[in-house]
PDB file of N, CA and C in Angstrom:
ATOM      1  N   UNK A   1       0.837  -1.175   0.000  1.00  0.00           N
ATOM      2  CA  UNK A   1       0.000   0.000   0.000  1.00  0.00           C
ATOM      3  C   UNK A   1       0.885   1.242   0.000  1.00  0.00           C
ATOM      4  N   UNK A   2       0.531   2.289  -0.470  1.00  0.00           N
ATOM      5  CA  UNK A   2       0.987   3.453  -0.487  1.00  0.00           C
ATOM      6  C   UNK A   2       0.707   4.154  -1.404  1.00  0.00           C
ATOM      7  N   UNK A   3       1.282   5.293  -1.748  1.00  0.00           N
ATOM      8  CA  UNK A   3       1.066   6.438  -3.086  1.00  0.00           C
ATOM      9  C   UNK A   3       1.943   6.159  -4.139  1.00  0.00           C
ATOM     10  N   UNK A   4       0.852   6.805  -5.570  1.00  0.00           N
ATOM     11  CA  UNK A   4       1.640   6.451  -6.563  1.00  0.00           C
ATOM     12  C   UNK A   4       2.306   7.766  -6.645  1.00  0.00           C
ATOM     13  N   UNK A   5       3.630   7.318  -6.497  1.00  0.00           N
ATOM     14  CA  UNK A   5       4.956   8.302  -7.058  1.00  0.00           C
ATOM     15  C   UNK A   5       5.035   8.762  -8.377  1.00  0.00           C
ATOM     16  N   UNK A   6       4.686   7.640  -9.461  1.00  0.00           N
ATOM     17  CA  UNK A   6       5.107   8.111 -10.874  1.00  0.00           C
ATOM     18  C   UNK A   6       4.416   6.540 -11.958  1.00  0.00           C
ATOM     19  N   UNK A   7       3.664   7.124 -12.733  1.00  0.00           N
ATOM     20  CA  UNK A   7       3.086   6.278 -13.846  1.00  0.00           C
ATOM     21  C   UNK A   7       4.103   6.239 -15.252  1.00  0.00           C
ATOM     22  N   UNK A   8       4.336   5.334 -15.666  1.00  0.00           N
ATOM     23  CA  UNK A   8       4.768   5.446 -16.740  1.00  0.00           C
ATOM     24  C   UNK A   8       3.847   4.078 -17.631  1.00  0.00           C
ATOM     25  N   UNK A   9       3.168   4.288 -18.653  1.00  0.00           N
ATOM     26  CA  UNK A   9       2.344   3.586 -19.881  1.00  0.00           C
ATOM     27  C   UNK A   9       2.943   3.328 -21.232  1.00  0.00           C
ATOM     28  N   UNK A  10       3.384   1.941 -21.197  1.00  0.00           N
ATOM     29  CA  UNK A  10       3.572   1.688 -22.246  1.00  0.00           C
ATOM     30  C   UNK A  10       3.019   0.315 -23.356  1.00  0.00           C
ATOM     31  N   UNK A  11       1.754   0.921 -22.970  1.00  0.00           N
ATOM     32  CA  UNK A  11       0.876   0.085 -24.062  1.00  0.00           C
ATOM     33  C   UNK A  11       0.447  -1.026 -23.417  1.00  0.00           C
ATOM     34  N   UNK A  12       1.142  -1.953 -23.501  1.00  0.00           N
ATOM     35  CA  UNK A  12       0.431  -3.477 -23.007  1.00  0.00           C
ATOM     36  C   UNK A  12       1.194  -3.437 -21.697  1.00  0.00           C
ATOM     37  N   UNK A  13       1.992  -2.991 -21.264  1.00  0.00           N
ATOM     38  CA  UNK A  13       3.173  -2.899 -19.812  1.00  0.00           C
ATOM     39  C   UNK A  13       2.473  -1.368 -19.016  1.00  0.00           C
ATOM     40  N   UNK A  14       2.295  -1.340 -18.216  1.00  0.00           N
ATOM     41  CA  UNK A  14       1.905  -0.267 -16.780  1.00  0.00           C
ATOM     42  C   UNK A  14       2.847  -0.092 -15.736  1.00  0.00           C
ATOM     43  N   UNK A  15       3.666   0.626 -15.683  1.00  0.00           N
ATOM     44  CA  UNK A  15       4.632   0.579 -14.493  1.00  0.00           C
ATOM     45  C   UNK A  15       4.076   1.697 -13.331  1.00  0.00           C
ATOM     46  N   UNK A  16       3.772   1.416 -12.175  1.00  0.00           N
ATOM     47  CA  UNK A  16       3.908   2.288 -11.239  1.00  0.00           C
ATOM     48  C   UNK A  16       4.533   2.114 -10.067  1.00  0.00           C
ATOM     49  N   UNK A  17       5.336   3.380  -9.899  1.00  0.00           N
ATOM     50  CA  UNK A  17       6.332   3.281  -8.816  1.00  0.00           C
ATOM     51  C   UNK A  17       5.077   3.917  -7.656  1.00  0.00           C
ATOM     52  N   UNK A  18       5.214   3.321  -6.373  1.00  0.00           N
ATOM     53  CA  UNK A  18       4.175   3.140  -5.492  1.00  0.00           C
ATOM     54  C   UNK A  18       5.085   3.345  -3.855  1.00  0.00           C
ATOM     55  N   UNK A  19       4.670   4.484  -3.040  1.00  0.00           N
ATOM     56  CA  UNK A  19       5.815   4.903  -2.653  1.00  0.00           C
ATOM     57  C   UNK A  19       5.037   5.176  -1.009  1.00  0.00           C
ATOM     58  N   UNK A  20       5.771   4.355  -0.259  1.00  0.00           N
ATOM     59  CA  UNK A  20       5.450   4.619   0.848  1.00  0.00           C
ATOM     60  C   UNK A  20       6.886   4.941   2.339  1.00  0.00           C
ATOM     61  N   UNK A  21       6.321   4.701   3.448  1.00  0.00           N
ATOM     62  CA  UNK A  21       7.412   5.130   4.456  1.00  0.00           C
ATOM     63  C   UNK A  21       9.080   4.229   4.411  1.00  0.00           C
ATOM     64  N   UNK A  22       8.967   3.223   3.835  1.00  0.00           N
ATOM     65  CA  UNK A  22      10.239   2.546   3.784  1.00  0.00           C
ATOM     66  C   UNK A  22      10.675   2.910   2.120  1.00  0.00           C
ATOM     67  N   UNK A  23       9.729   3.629   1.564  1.00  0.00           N
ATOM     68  CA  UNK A  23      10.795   3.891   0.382  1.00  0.00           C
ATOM     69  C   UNK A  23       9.695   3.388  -1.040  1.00  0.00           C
ATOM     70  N   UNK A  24      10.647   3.295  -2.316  1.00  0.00           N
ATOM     71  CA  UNK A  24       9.396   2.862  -3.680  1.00  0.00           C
ATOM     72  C   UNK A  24       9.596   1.821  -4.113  1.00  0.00           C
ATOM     73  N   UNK A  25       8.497   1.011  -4.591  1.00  0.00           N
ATOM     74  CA  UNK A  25       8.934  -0.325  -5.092  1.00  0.00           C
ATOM     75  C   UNK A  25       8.228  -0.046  -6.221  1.00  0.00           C
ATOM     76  N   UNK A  26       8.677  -0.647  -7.344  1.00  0.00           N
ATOM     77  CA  UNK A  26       7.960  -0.567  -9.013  1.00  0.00           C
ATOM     78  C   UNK A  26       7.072  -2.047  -9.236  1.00  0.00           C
ATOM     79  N   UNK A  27       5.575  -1.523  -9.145  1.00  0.00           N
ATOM     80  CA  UNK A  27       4.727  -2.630  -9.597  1.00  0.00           C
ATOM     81  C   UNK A  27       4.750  -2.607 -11.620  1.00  0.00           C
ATOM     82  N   UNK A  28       4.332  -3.931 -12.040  1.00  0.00           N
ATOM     83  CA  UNK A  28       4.140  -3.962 -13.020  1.00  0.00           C
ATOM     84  C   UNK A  28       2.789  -4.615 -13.621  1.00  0.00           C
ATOM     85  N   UNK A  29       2.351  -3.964 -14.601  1.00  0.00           N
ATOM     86  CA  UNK A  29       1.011  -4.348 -14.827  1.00  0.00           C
ATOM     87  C   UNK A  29       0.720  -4.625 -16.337  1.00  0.00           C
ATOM     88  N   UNK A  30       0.426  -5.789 -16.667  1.00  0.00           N
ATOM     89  CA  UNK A  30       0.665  -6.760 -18.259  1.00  0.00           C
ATOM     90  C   UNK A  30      -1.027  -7.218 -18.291  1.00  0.00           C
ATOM     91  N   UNK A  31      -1.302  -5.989 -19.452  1.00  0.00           N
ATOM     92  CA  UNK A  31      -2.661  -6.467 -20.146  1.00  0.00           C
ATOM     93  C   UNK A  31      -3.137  -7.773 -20.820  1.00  0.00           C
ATOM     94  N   UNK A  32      -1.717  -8.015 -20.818  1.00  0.00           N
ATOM     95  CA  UNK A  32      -2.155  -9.725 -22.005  1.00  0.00           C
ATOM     96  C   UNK A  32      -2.486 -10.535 -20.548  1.00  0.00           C
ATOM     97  N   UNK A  33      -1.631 -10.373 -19.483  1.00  0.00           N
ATOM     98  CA  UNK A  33      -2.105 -11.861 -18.522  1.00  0.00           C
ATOM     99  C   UNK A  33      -2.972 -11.154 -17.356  1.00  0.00           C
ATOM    100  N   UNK A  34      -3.009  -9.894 -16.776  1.00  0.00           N
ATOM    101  CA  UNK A  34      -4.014  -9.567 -15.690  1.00  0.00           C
ATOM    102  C   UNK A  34      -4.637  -8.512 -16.282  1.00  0.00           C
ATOM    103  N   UNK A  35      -5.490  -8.589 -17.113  1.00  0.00           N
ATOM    104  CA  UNK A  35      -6.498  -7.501 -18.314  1.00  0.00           C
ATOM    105  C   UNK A  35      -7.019  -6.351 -17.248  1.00  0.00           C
ATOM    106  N   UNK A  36      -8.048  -7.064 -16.131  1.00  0.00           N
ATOM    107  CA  UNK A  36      -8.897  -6.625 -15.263  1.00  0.00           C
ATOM    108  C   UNK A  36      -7.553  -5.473 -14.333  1.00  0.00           C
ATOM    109  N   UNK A  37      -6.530  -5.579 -13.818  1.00  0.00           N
ATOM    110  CA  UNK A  37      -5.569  -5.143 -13.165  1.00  0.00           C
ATOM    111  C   UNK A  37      -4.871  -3.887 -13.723  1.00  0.00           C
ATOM    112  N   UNK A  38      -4.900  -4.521 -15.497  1.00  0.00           N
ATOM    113  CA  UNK A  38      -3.939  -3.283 -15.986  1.00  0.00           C
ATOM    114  C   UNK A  38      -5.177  -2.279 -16.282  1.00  0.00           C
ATOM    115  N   UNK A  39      -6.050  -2.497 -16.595  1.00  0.00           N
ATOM    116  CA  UNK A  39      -7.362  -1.272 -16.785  1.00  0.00           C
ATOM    117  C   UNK A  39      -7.835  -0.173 -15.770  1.00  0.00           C
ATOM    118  N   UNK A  40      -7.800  -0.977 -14.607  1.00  0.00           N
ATOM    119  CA  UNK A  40      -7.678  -0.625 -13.285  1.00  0.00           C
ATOM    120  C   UNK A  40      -6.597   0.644 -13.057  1.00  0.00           C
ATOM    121  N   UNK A  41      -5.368   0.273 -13.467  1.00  0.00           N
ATOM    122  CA  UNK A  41      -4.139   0.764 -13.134  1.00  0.00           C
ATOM    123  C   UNK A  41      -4.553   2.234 -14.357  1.00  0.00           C
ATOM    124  N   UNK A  42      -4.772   2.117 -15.379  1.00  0.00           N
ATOM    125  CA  UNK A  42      -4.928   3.041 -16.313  1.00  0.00           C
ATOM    126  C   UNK A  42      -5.735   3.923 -15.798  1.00  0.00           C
ATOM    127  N   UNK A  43      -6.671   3.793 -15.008  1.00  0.00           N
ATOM    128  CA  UNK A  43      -7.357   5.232 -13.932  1.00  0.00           C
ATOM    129  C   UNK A  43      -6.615   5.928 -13.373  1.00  0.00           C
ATOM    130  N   UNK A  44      -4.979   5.000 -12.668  1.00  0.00           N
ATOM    131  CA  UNK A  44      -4.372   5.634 -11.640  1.00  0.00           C
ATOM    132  C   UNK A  44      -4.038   7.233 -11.834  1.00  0.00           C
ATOM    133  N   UNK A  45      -3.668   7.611 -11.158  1.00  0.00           N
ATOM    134  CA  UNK A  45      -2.811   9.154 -11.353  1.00  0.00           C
ATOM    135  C   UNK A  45      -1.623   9.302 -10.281  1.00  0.00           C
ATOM    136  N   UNK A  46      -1.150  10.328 -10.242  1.00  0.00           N
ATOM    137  CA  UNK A  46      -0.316  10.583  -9.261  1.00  0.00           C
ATOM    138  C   UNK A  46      -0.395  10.961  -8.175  1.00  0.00           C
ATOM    139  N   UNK A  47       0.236  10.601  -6.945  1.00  0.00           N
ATOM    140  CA  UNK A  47      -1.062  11.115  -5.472  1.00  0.00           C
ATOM    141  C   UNK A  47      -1.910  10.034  -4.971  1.00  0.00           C
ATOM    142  N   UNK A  48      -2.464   9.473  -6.274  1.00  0.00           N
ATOM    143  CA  UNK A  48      -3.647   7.847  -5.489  1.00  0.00           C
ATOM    144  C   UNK A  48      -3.015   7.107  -4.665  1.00  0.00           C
ATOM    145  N   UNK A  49      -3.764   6.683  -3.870  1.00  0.00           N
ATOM    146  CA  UNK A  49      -3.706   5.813  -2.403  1.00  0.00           C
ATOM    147  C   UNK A  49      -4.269   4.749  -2.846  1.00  0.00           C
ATOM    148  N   UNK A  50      -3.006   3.336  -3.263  1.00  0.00           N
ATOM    149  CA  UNK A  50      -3.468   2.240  -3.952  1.00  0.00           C
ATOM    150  C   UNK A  50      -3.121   1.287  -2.899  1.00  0.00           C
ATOM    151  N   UNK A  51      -3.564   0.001  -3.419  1.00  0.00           N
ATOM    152  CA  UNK A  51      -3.302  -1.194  -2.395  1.00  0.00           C
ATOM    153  C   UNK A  51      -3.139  -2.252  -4.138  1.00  0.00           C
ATOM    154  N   UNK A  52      -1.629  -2.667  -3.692  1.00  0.00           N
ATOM    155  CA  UNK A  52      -1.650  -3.701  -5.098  1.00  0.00           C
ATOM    156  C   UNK A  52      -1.102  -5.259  -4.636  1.00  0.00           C
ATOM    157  N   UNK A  53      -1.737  -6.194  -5.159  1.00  0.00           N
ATOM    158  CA  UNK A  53      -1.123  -7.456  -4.861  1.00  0.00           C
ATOM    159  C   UNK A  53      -0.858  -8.149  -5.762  1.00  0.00           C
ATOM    160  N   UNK A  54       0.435  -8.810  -5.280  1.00  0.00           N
ATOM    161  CA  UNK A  54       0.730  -9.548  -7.004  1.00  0.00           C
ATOM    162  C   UNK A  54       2.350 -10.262  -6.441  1.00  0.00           C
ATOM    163  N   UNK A  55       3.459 -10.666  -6.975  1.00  0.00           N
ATOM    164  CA  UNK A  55       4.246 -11.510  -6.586  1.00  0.00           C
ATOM    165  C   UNK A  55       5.255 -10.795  -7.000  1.00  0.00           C
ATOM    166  N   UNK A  56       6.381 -10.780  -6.204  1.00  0.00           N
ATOM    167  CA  UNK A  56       7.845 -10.332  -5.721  1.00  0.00           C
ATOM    168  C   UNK A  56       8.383 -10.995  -6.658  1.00  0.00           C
ATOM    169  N   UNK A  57       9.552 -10.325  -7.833  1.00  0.00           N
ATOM    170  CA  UNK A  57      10.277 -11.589  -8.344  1.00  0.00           C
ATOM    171  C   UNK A  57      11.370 -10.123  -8.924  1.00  0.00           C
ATOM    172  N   UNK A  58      12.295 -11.068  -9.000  1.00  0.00           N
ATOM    173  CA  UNK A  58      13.748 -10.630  -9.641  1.00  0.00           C
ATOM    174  C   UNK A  58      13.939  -9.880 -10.405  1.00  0.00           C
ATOM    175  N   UNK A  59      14.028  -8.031 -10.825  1.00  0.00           N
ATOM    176  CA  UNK A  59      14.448  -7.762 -12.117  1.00  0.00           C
ATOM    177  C   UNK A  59      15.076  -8.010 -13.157  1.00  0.00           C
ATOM    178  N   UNK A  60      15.121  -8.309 -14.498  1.00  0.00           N
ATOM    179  CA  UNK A  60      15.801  -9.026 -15.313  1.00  0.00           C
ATOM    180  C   UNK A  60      17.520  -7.786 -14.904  1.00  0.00           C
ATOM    181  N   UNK A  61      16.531  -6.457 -15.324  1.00  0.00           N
ATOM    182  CA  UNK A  61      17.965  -5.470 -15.053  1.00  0.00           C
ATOM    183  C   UNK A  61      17.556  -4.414 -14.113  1.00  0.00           C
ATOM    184  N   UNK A  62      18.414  -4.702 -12.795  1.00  0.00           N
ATOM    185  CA  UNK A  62      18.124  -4.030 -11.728  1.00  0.00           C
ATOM    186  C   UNK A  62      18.466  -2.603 -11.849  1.00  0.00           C
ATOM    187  N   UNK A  63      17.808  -2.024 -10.819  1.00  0.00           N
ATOM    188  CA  UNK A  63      18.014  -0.460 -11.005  1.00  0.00           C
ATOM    189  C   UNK A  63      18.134   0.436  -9.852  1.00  0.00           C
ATOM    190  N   UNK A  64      20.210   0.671 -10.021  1.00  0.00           N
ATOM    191  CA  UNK A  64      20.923   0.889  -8.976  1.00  0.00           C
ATOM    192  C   UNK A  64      20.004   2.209  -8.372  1.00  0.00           C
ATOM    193  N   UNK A  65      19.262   2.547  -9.057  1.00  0.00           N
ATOM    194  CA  UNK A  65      19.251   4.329  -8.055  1.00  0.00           C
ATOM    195  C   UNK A  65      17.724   3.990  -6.969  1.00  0.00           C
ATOM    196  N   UNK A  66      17.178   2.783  -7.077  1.00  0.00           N
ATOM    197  CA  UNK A  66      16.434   2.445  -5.969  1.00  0.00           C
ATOM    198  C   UNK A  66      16.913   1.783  -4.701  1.00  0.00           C
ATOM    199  N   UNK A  67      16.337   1.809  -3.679  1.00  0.00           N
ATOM    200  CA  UNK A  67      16.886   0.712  -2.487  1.00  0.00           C
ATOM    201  C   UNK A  67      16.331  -0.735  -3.150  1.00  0.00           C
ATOM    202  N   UNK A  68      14.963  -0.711  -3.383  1.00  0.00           N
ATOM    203  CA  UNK A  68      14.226  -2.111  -4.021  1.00  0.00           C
ATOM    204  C   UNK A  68      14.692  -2.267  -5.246  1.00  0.00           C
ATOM    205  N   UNK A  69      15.656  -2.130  -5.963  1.00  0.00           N
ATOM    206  CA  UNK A  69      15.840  -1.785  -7.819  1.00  0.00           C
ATOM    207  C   UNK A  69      15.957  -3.156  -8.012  1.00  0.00           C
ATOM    208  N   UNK A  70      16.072  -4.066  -7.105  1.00  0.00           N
ATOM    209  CA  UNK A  70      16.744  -5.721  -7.798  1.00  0.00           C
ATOM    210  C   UNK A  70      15.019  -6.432  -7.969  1.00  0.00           C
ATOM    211  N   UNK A  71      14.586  -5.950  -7.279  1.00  0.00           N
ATOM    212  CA  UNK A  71      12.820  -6.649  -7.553  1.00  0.00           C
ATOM    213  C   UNK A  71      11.982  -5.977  -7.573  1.00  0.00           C
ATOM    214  N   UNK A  72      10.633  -6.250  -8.312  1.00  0.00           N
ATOM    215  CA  UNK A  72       9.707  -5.823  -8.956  1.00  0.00           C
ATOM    216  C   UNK A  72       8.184  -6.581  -8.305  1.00  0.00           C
ATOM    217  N   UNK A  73       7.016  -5.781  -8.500  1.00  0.00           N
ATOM    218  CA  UNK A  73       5.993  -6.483  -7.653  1.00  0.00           C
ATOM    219  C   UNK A  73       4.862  -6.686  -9.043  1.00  0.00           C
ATOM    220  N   UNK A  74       5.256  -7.979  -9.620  1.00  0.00           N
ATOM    221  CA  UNK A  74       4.039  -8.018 -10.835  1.00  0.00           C
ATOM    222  C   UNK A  74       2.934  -8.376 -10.654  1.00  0.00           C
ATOM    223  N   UNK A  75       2.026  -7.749 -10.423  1.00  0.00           N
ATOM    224  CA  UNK A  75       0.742  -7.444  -9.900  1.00  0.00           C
ATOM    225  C   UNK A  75      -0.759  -8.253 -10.713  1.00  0.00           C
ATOM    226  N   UNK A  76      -1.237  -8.396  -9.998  1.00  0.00           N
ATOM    227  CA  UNK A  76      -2.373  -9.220  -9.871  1.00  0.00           C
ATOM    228  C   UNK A  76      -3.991  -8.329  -9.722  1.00  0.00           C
ATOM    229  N   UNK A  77      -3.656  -7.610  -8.595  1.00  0.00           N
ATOM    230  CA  UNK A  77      -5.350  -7.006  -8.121  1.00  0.00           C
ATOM    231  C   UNK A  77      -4.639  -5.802  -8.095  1.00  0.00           C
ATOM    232  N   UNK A  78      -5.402  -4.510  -8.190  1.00  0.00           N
ATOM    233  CA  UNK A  78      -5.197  -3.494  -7.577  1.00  0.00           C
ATOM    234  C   UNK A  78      -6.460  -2.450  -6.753  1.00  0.00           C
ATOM    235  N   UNK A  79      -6.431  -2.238  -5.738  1.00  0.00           N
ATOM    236  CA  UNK A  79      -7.099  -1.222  -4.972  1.00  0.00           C
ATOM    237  C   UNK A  79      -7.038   0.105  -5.075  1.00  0.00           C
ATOM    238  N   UNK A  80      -8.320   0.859  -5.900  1.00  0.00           N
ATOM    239  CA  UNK A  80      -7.721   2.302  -5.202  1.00  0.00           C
ATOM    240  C   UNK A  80      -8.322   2.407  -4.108  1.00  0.00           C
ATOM    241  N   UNK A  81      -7.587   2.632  -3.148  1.00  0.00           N
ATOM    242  CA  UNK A  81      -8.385   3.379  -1.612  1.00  0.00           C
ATOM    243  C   UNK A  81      -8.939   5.204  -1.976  1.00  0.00           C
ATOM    244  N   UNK A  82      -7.995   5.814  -2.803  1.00  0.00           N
ATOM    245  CA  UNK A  82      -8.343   6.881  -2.257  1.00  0.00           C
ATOM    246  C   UNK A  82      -7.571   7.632  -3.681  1.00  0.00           C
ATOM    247  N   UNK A  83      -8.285   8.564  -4.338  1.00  0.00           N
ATOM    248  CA  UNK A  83      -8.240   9.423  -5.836  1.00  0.00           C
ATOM    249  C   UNK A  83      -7.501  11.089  -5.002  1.00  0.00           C
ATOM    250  N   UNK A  84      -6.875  11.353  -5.613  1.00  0.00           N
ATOM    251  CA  UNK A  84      -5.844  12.830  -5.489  1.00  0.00           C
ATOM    252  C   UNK A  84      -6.441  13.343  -6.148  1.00  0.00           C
ATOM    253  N   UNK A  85      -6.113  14.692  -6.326  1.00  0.00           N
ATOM    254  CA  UNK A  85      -6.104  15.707  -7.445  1.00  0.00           C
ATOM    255  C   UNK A  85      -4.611  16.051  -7.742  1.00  0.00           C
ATOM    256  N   UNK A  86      -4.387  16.229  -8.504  1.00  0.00           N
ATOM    257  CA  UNK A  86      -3.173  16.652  -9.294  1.00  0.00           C
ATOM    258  C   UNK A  86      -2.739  17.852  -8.692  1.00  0.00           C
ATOM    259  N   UNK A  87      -1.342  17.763  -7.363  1.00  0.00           N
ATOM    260  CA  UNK A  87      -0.563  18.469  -6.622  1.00  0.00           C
ATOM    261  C   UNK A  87      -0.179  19.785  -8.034  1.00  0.00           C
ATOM    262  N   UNK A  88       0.245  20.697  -7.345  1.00  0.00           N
ATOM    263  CA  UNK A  88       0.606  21.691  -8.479  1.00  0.00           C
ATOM    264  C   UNK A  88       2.053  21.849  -8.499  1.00  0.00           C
ATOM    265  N   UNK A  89       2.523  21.162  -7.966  1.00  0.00           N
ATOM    266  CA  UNK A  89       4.045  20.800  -8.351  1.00  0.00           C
ATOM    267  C   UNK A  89       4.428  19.398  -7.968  1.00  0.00           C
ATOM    268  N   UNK A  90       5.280  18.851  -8.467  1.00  0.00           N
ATOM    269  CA  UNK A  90       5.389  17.230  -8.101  1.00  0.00           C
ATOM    270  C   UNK A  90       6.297  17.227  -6.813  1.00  0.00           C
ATOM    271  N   UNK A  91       5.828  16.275  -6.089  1.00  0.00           N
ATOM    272  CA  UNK A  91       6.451  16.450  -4.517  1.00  0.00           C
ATOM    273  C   UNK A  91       7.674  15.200  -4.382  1.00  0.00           C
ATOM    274  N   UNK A  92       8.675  15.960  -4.829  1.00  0.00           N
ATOM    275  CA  UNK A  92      10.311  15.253  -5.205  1.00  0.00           C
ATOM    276  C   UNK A  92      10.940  15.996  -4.195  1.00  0.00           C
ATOM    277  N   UNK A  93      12.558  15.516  -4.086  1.00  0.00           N
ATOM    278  CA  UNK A  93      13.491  16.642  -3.733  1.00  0.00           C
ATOM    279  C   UNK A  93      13.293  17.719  -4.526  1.00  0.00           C
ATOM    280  N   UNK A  94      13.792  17.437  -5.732  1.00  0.00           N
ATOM    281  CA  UNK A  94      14.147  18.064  -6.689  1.00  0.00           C
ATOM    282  C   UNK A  94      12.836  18.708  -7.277  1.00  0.00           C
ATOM    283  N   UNK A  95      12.568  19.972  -6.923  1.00  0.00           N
ATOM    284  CA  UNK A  95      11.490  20.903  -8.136  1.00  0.00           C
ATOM    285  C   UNK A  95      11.694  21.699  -8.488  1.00  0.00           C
ATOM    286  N   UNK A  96      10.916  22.243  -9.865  1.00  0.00           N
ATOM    287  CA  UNK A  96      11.126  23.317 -10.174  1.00  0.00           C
ATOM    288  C   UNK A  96       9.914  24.361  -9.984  1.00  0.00           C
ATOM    289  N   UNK A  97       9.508  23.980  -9.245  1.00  0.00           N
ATOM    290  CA  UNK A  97       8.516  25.394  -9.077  1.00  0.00           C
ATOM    291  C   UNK A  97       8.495  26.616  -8.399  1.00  0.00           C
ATOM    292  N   UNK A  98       7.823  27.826  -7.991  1.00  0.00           N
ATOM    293  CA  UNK A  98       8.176  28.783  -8.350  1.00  0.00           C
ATOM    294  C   UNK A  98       7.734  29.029  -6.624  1.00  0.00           C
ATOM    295  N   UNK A  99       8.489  29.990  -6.101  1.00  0.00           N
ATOM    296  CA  UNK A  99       8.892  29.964  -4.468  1.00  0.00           C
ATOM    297  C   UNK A  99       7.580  30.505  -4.148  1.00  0.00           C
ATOM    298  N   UNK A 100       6.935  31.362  -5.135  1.00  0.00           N
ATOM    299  CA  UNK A 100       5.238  31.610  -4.483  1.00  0.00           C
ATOM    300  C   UNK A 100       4.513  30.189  -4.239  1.00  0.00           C
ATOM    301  N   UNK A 101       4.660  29.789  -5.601  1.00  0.00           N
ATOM    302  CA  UNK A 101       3.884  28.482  -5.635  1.00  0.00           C
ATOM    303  C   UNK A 101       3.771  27.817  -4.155  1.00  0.00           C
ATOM    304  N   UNK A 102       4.959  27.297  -4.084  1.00  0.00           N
ATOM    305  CA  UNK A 102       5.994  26.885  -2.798  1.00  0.00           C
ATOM    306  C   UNK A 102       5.256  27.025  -1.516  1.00  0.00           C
ATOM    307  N   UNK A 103       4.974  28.322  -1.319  1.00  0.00           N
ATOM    308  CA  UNK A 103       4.891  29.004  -0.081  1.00  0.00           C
ATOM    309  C   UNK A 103       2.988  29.104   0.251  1.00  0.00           C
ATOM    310  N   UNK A 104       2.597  29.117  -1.017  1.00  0.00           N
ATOM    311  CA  UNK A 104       1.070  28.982  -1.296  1.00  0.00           C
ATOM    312  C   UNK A 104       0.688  27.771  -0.531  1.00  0.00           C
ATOM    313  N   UNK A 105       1.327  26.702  -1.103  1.00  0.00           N
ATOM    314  CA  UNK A 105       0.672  25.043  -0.577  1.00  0.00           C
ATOM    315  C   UNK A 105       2.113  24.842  -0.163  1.00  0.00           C
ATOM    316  N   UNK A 106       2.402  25.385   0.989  1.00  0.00           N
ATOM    317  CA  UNK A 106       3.498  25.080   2.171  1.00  0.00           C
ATOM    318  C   UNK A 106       3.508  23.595   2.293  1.00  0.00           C
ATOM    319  N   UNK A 107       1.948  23.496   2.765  1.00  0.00           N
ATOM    320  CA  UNK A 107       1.855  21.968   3.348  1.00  0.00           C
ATOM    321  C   UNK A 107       2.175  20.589   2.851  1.00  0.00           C
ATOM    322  N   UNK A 108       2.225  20.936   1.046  1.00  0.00           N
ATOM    323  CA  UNK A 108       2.294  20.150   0.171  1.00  0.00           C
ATOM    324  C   UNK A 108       4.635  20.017   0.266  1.00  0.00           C
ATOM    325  N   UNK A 109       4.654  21.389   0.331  1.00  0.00           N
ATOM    326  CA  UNK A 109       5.947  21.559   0.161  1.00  0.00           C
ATOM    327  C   UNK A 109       6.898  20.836   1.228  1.00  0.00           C
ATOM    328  N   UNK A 110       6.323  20.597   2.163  1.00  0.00           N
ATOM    329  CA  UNK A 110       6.946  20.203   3.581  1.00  0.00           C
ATOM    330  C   UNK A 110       6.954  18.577   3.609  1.00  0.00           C
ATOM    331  N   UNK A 111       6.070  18.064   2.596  1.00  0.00           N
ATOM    332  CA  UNK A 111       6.198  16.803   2.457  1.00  0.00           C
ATOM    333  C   UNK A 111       7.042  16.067   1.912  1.00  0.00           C
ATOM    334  N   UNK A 112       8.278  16.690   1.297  1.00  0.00           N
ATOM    335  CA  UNK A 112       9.209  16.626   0.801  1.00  0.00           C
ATOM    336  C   UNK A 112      10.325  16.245   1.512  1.00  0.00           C
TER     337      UNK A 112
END
């Protein structure tokens, strides 16, 4: 369970990085074998409060800049608990938005 960090869609493959207090793990979501799961996932956005289940297994090519980068969670069901609205700047270290912005939705900013 946790928030989706970042969607990336590529056609029959769904990746979402899903990001909670110990850090992000990258679920994966394959229209040819869990149809019902990846359709699901195609609602997601950024901000949603998901719950995903599905099985732990090995990246073919791991990816040093995560703590989890050596495994992947290829997913089965997914839950949304709970729909966002689209933050007005993305809540990274790294932003570029504009110090009013910033200071406007503090609260958003502090979550960082």
């Amino acid at each position: 369970m946790g928030w989706v960090h970042r969607r990336r869609d590529l056609g029959n493959l769904l990746f979402l990085d899903i990001r909670d207090r110990t850090g992000i793990v990258q679920a994966v979501f394959n229209k040819e074998t869990q149809p019902a799961a990846h359709a699901r996932a195609e609602q997601v956005r950024s901000e949603f409060v998901v719950a995903v289940e599905g099985r732990v297994v090995r990246r073919q090519k791991a990816n040093p800049e995560l703590a989890s980068g050596e495994v992947e969670l290829v997913s089965t069901k997914l839950h949304i608990l709970n729909n966002a609205k689209t933050p007005p700047f993305a809540i990274e270290e790294e932003i570029n938005a504009a110090e009013e912005t910033r200071l406007r939705f503090r609260y958003l900013d502090l979550r960082r």
